[in-house]
PDB file of N, CA and C in Angstrom:
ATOM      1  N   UNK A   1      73.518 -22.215 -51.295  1.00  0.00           N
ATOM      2  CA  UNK A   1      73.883 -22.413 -52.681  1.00  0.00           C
ATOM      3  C   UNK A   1      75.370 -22.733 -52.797  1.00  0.00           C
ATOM      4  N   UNK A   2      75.637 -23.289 -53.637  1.00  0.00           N
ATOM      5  CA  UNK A   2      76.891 -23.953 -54.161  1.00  0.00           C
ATOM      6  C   UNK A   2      77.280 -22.609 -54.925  1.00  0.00           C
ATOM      7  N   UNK A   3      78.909 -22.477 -54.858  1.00  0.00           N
ATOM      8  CA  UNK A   3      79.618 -21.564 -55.810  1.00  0.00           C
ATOM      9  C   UNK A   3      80.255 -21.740 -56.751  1.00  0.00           C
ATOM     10  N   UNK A   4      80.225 -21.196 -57.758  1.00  0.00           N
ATOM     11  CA  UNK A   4      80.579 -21.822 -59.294  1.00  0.00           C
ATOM     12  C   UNK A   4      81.988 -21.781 -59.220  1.00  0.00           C
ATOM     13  N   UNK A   5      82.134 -23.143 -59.690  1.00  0.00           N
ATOM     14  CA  UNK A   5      83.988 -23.389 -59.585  1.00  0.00           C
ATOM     15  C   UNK A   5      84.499 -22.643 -60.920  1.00  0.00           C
ATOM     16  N   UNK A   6      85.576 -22.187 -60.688  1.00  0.00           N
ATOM     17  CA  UNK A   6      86.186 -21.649 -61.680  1.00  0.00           C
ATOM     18  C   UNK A   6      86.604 -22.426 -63.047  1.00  0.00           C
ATOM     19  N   UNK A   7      86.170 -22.387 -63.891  1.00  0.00           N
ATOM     20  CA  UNK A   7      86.363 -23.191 -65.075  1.00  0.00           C
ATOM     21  C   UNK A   7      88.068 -22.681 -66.021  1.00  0.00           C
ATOM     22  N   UNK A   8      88.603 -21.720 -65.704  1.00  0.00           N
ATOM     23  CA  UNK A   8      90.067 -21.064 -66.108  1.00  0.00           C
ATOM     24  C   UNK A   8      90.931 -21.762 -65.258  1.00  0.00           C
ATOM     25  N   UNK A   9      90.782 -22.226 -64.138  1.00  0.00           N
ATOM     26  CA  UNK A   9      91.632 -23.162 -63.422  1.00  0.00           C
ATOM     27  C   UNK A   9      92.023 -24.217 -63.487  1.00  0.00           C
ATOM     28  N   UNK A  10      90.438 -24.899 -63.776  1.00  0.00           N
ATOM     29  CA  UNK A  10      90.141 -26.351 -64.223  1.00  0.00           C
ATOM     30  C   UNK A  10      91.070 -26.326 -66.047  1.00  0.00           C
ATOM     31  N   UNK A  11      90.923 -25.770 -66.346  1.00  0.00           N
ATOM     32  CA  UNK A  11      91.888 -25.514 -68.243  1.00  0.00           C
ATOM     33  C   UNK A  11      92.968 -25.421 -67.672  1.00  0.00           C
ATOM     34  N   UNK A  12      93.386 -24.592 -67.058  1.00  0.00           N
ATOM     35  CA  UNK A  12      95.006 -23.936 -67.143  1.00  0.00           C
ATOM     36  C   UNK A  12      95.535 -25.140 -66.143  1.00  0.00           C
ATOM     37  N   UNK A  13      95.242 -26.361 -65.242  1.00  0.00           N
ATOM     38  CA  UNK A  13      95.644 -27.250 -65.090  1.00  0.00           C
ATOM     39  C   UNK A  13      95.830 -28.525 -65.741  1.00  0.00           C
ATOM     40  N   UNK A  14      94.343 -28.581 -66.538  1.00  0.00           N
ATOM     41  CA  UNK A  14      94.621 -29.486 -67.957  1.00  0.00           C
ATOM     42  C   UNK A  14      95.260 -29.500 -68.697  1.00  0.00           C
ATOM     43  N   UNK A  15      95.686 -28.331 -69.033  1.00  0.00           N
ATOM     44  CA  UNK A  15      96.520 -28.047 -70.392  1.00  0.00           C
ATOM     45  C   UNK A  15      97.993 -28.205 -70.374  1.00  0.00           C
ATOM     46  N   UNK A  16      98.405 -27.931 -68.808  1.00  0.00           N
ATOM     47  CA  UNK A  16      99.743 -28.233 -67.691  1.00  0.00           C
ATOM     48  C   UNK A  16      99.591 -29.663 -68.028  1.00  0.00           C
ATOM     49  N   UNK A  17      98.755 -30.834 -67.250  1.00  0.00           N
ATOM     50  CA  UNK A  17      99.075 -32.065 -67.206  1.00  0.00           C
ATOM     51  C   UNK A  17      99.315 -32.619 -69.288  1.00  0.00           C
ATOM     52  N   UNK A  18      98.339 -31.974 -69.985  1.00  0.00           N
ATOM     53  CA  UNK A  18      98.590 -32.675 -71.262  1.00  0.00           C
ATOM     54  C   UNK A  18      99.862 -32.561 -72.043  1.00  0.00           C
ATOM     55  N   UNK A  19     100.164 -31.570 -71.718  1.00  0.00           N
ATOM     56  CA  UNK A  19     101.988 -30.868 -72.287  1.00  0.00           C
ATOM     57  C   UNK A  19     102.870 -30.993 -72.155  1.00  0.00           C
ATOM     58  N   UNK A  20     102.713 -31.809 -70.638  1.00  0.00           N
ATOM     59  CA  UNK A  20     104.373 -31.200 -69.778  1.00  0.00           C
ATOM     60  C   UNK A  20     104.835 -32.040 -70.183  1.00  0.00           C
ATOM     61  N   UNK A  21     105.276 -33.032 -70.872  1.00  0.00           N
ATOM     62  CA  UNK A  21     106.258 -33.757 -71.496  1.00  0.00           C
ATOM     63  C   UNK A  21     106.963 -33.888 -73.375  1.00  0.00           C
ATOM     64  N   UNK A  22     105.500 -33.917 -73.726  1.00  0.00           N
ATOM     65  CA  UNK A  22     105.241 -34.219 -74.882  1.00  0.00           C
ATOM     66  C   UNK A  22     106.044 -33.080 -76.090  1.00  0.00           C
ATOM     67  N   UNK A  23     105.482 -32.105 -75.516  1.00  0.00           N
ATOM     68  CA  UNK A  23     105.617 -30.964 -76.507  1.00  0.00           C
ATOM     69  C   UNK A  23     107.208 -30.870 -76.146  1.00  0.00           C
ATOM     70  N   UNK A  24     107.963 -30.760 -75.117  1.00  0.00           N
ATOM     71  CA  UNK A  24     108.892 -30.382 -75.181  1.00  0.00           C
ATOM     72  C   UNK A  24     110.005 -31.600 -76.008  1.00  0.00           C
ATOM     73  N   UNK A  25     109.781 -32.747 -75.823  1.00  0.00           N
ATOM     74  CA  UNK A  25     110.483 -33.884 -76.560  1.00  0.00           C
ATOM     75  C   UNK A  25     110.036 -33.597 -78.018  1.00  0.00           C
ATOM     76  N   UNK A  26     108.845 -33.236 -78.427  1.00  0.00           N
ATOM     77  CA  UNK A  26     108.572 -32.735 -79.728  1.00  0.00           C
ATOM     78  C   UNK A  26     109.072 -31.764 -80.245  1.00  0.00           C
ATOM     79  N   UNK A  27     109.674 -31.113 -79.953  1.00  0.00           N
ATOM     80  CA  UNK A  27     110.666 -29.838 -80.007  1.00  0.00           C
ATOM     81  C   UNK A  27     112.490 -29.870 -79.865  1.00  0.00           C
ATOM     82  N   UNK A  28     112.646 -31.782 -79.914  1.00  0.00           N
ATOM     83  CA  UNK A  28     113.741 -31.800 -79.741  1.00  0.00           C
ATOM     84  C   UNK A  28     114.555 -31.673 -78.044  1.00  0.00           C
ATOM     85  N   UNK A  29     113.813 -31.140 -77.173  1.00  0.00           N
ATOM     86  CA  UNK A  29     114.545 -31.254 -75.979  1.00  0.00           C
ATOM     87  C   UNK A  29     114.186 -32.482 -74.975  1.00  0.00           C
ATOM     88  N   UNK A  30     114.632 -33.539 -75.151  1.00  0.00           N
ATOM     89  CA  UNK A  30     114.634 -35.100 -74.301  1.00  0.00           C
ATOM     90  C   UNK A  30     115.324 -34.611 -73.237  1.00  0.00           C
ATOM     91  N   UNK A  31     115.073 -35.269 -72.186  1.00  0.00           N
ATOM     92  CA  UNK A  31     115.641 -35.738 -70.942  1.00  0.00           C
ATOM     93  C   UNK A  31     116.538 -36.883 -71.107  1.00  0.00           C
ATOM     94  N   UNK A  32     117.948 -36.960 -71.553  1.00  0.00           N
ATOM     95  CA  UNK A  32     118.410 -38.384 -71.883  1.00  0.00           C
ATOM     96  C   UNK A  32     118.796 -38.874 -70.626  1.00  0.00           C
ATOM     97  N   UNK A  33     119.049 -40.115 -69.934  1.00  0.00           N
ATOM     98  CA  UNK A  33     119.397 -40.873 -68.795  1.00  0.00           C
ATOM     99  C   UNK A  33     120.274 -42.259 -69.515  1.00  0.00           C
ATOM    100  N   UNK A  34     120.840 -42.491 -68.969  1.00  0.00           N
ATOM    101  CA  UNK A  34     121.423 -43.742 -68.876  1.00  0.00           C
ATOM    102  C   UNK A  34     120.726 -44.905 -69.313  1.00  0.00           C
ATOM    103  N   UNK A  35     120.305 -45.697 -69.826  1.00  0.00           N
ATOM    104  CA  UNK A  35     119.204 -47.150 -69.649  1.00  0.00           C
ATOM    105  C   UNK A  35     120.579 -47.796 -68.837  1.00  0.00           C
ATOM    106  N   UNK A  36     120.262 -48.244 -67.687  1.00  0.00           N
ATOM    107  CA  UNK A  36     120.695 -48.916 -66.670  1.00  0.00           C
ATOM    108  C   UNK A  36     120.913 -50.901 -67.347  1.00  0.00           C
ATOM    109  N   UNK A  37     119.561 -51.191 -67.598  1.00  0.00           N
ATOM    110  CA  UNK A  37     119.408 -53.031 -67.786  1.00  0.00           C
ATOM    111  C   UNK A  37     120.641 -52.731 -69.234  1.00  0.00           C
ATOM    112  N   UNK A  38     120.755 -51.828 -69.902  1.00  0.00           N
ATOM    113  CA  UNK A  38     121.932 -52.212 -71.349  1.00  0.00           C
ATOM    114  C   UNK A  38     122.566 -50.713 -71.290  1.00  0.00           C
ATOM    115  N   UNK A  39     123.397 -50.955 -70.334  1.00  0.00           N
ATOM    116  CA  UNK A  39     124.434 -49.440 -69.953  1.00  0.00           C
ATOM    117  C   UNK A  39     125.792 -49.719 -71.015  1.00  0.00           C
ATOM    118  N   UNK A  40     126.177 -50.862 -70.953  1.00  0.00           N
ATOM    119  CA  UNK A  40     127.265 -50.690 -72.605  1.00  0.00           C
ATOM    120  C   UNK A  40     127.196 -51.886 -73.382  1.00  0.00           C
ATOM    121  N   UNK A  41     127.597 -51.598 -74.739  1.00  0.00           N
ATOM    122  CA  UNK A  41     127.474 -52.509 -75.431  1.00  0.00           C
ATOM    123  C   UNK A  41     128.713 -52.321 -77.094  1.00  0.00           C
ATOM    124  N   UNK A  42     129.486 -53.111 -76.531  1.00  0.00           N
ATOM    125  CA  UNK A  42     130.689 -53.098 -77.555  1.00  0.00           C
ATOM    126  C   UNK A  42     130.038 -53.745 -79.034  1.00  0.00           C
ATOM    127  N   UNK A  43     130.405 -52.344 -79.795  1.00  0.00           N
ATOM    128  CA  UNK A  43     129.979 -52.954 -81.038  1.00  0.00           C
ATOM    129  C   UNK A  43     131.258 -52.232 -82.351  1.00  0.00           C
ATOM    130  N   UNK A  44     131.213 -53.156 -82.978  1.00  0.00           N
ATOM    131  CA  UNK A  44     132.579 -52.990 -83.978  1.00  0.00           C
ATOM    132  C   UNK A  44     134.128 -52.223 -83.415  1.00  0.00           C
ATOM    133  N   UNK A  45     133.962 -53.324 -81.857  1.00  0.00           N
ATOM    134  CA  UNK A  45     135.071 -53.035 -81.499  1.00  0.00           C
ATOM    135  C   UNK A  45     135.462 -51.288 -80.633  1.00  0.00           C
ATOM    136  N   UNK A  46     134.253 -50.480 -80.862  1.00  0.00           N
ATOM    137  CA  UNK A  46     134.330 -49.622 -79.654  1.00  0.00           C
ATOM    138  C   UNK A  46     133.275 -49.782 -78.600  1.00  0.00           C
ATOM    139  N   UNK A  47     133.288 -48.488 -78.256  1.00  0.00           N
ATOM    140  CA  UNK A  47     132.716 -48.453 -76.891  1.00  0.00           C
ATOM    141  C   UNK A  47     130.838 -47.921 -76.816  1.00  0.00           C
ATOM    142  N   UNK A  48     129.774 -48.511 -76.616  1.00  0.00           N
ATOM    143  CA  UNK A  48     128.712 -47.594 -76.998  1.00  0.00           C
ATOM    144  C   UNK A  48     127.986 -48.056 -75.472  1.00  0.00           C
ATOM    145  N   UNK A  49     127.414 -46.691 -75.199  1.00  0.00           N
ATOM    146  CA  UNK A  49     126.467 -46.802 -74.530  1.00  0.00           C
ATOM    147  C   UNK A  49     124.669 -46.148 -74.983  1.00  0.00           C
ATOM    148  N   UNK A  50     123.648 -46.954 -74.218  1.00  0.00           N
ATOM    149  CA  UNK A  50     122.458 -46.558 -74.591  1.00  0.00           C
ATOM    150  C   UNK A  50     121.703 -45.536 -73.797  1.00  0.00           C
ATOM    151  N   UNK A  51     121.135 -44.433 -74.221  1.00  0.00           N
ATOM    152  CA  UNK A  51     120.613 -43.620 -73.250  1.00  0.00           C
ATOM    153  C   UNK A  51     119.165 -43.788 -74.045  1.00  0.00           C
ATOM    154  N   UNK A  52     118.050 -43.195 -73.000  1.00  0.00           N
ATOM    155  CA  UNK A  52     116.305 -43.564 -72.873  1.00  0.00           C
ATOM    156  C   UNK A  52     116.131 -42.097 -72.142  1.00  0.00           C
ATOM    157  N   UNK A  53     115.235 -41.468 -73.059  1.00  0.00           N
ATOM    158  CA  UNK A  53     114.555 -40.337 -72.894  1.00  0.00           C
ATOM    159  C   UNK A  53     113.508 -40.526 -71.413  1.00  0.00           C
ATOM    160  N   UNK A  54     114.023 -39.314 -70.377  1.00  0.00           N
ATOM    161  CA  UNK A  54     112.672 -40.071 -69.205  1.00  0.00           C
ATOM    162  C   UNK A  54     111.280 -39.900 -69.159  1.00  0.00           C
ATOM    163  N   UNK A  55     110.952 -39.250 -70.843  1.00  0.00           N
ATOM    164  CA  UNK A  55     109.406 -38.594 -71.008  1.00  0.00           C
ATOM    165  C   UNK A  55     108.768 -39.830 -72.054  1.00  0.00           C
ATOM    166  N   UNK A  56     109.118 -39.592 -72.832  1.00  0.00           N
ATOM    167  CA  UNK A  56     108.754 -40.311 -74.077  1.00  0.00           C
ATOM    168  C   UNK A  56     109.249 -41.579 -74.270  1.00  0.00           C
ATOM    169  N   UNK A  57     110.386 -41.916 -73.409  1.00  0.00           N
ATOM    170  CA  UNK A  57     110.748 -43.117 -73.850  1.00  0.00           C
ATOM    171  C   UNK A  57     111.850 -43.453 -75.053  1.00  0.00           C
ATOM    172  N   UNK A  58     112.183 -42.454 -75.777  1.00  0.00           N
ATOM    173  CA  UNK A  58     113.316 -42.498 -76.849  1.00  0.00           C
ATOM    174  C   UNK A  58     114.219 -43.032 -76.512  1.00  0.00           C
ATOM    175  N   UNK A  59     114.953 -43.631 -77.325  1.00  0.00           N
ATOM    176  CA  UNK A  59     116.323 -44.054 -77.404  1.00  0.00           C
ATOM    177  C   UNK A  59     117.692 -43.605 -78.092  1.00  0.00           C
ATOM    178  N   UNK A  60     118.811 -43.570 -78.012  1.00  0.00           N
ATOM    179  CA  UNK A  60     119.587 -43.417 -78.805  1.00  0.00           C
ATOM    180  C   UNK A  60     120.963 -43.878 -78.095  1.00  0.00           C
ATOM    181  N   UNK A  61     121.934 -43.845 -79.066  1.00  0.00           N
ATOM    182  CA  UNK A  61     123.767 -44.442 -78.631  1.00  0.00           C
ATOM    183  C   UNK A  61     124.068 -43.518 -78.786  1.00  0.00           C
ATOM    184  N   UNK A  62     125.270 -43.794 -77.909  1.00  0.00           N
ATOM    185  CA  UNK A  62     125.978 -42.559 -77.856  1.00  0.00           C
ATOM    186  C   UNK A  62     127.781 -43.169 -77.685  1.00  0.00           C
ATOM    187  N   UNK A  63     128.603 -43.076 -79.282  1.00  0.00           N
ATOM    188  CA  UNK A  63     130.046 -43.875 -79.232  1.00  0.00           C
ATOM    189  C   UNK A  63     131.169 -43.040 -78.198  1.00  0.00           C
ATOM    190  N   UNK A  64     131.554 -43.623 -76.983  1.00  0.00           N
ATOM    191  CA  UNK A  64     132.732 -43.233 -76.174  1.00  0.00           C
ATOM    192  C   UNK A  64     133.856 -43.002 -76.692  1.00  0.00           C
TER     193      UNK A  64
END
């Protein structure tokens, strides 16, 4: 006979892969990085660079 796989394992790993990014960028805490292809971009004469969230993908400037 076959032994019944644990079904609390099979959840408590699902619930790990569906979360681990999402919820925490939903809560305000991004991973910001650099965007590398548009690292600066002079606009009205100062200095801006672009950073890209490494979960979600967000964006935002940030003036030097």
């Amino acid at each position: 006979m076959v032994k019944p796989t644990d079904l609390n394992k099979f959840r408590k790993q699902r619930r790990k892969e569906r979360g681990s990014g999402s919820t925490l960028c939903r809560s305000g805490f991004h991973q910001w990085k650099d965007d590398e292809a548009k690292q600066f971009d002079v606009k009205q004469g100062r200095l801006v660079s672009v950073q890209r969230c490494a979960r979600c993908n967000a964006t935002r400037t940030r003036v030097s």
